[in-house]
Protein backbone atom coordinates (compact mmCIF):
# COMPACT_ATOMS: atom_id res chain seq x y z
CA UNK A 1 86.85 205.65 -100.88
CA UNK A 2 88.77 207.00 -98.27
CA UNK A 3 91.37 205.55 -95.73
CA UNK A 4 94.14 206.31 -93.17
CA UNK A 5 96.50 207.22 -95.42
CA UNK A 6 94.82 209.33 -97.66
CA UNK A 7 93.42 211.22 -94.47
CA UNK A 8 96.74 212.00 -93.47
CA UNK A 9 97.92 213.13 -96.68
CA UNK A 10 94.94 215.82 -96.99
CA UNK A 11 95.15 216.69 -93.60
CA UNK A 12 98.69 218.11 -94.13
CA UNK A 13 97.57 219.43 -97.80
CA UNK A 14 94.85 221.41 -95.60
CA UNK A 15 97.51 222.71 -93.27
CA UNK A 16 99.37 224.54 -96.16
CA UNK A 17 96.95 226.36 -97.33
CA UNK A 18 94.82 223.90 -99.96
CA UNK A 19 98.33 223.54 -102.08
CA UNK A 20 99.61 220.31 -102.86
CA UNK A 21 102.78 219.37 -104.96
CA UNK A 22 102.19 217.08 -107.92
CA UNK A 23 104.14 214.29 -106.17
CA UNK A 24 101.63 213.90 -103.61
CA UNK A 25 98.83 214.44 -105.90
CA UNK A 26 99.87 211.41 -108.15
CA UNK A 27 100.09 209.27 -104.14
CA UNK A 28 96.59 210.44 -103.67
CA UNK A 29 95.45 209.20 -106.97
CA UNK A 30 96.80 205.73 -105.85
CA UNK A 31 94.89 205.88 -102.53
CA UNK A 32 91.63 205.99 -104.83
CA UNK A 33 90.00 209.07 -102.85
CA UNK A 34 87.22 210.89 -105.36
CA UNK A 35 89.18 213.27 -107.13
CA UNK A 36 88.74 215.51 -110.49
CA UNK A 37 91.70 217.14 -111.64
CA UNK A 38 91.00 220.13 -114.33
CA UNK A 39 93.69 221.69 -115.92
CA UNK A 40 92.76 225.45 -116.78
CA UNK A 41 95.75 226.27 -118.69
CA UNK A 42 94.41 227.90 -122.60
CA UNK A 43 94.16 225.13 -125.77
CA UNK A 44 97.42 226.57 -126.60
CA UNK A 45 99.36 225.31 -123.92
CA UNK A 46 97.24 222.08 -124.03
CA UNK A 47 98.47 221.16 -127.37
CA UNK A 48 101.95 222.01 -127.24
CA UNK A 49 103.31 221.09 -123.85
CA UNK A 50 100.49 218.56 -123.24
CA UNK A 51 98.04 217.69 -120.34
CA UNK A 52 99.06 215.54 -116.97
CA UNK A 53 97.89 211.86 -117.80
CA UNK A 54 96.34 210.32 -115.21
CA UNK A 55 95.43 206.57 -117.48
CA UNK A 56 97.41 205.00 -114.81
CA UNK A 57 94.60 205.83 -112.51
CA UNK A 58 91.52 205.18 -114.84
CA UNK A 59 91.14 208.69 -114.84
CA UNK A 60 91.32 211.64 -117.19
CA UNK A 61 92.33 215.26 -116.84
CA UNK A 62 89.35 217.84 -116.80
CA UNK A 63 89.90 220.40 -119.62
CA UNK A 64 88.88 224.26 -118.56
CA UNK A 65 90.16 227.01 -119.46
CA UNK A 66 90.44 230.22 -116.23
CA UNK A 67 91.18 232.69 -119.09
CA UNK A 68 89.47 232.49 -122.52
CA UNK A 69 92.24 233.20 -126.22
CA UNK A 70 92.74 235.46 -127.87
CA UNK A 71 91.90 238.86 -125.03
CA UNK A 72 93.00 236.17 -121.91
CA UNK A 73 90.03 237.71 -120.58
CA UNK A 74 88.49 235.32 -117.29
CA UNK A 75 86.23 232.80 -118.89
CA UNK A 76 82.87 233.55 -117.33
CA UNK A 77 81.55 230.06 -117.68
CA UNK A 78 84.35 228.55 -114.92
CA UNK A 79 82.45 228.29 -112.07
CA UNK A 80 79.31 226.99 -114.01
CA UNK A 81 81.27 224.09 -116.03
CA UNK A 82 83.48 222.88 -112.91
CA UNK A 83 79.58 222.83 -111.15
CA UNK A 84 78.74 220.76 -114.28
CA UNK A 85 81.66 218.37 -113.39
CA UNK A 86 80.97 217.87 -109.96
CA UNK A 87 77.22 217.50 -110.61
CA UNK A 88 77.89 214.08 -111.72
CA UNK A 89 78.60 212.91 -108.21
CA UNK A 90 75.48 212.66 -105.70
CA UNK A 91 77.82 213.15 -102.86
CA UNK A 92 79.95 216.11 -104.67
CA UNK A 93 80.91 218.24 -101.34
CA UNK A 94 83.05 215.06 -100.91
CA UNK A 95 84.92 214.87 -104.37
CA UNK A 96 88.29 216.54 -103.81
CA UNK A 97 89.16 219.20 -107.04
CA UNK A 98 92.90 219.76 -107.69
CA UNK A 99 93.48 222.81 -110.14
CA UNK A 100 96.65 222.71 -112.53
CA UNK A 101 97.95 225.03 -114.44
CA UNK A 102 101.46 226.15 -116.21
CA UNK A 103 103.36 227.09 -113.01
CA UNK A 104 100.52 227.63 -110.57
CA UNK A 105 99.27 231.24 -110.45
CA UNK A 106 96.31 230.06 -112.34
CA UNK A 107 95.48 227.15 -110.35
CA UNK A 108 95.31 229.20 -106.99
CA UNK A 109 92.92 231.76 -108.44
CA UNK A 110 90.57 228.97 -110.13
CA UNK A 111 90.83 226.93 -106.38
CA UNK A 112 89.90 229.94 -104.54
CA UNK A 113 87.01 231.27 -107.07
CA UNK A 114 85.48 227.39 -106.67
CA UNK A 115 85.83 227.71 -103.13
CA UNK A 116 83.91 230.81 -102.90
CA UNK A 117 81.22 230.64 -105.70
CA UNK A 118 80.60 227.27 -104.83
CA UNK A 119 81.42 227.04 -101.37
CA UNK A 120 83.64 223.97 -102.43
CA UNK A 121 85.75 223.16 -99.71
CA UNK A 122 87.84 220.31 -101.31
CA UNK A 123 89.75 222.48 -103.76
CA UNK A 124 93.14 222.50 -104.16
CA UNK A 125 96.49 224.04 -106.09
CA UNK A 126 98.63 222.00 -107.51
CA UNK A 127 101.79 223.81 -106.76
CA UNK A 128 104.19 224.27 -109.75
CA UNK A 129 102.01 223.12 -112.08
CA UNK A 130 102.44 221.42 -115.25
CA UNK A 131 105.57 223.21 -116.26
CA UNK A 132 107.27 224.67 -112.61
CA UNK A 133 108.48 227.74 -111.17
CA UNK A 134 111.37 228.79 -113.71
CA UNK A 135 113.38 230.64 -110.91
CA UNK A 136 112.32 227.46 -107.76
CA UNK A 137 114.36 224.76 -107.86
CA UNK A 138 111.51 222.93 -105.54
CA UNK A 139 108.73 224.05 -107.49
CA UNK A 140 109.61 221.65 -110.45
CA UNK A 141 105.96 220.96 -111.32
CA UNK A 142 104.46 218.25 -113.41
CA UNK A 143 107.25 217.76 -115.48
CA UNK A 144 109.84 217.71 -113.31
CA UNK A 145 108.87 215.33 -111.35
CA UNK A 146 108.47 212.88 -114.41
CA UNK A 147 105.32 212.49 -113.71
CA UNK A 148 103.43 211.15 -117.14
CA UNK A 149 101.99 214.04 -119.99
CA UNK A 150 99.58 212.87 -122.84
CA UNK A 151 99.83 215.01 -125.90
């Protein structure tokens, strides 16, 4: 379901580039626009930081790993599980991904190999990810924006 508000907020997402800080992610999740979130971050970093929890919503994170333990080699099953995902919506060129990751390097890369193997326009980078920028005080991620982590 979309409305006003959430058109505005993706229209500005759109103008910087498909990035969107994880304060105005958790506002979209409130406007109740089609969204899966997949964090690609390794089981590692799963388990011992913890993912974003998105209960509050009704929702859950998506779990996929860009880079597969122990070589961090790129897992070459991405693009066919996040197809798997978005398979389970008949109208998925309108379900909006958002990619996560530790500090968003990750992210970007999975958003723009969705958007080109799959031709997915609504993809998206979280920006700062789950953890932040350690050296951008405005790039505070997940975490420091207190938004909730499940462990």
């Amino acid at each position: 379901m979309s409305n006003d508000s959430s058109d505005i907020l993706l229209s500005e997402v759109q103008k910087q580039g498909y990035n969107i800080l994880p304060q105005d992610l958790w506002r979209l999740l409130d406007l109740e626009v089609k969204t899966l979130v997949i964090d690609v971050r390794t089981e590692l970093e799963w388990h011992e930081v913890g993912c974003p929890d998105l209960s509050h919503y009704g929702q859950k994170i998506h779990k996929i790993s860009l880079f597969t333990a122990p070589k961090y080699e790129l897992n070459s099953d991405f693009v066919t599980q996040v197809s798997e995902l978005l398979a389970q919506f008949s109208d998925s060129h309108d379900v909006h991904l958002f990619f996560i990751c530790r500090s968003g390097k990750r992210s970007e890369m999975a958003r723009d190999l969705v958007k080109n193997k799959l031709s997915h326009s609504n993809a998206y980078n979280v920006l700062g990810g789950v953890e932040g920028e350690s050296n951008n005080k405005i790039l505070v991620g997940w975490l420091g924006n207190n938004l909730p982590i499940s462990k």
